[in-house]
Protein backbone atom coordinates (compact mmCIF):
# COMPACT_ATOMS: atom_id res chain seq x y z
CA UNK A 1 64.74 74.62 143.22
CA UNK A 2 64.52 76.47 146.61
CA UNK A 3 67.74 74.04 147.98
CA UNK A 4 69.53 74.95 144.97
CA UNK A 5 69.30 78.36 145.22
CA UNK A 6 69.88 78.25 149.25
CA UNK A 7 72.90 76.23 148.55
CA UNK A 8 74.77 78.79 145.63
CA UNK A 9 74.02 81.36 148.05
CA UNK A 10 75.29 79.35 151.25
CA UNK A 11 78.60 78.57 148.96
CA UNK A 12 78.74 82.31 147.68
CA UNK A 13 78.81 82.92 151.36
CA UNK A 14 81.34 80.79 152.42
CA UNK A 15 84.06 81.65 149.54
CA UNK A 16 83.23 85.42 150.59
CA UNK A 17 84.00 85.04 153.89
CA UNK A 18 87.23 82.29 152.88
CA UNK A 19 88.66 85.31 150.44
CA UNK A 20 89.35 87.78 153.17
CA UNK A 21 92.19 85.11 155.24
CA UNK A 22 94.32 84.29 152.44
CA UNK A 23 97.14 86.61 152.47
CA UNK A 24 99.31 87.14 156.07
CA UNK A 25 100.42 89.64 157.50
CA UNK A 26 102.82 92.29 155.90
CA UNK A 27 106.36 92.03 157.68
CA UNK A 28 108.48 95.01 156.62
CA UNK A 29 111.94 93.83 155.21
CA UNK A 30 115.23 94.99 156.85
CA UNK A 31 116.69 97.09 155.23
CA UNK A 32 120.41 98.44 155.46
CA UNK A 33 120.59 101.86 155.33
CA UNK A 34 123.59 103.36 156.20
CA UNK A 35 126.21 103.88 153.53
CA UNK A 36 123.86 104.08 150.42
CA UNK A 37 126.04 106.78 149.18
CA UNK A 38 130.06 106.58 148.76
CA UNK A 39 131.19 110.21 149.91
CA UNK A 40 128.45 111.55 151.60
CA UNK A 41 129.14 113.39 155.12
CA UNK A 42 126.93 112.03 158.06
CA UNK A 43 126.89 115.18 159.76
CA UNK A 44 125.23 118.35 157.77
CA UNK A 45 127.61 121.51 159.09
CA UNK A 46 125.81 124.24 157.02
CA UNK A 47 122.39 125.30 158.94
CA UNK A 48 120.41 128.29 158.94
CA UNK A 49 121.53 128.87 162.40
CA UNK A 50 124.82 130.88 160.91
CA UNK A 51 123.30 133.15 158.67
CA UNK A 52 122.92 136.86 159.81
CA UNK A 53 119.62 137.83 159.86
CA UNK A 54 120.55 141.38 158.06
């Protein structure tokens, strides 16, 4: 009974420690990102910069 028991635990253990190395590490896609919108301007030419401050 006591070899039983040490062996469930001692295969508990082992499928424990097994379940943490199954996935890889995340790579991040590449991902195009420049001209995701048709007209858009690149450059933004109103800023706060030009507003009176009166």
């Amino acid at each position: 009974m006591k070899n039983n028991r040490y062996s469930i635990f001692f295969i508990g253990f082992v499928l424990l420690t097994l379940s943490a190395c199954v996935t890889t590490k995340y790579n991040r896609p590449e991902v195009k990102s420049d001209n995701l919108y048709r007209d858009s301007k690149t450059t933004d030419s109103t800023t706060i910069a030009t507003l009176p401050w009166r």
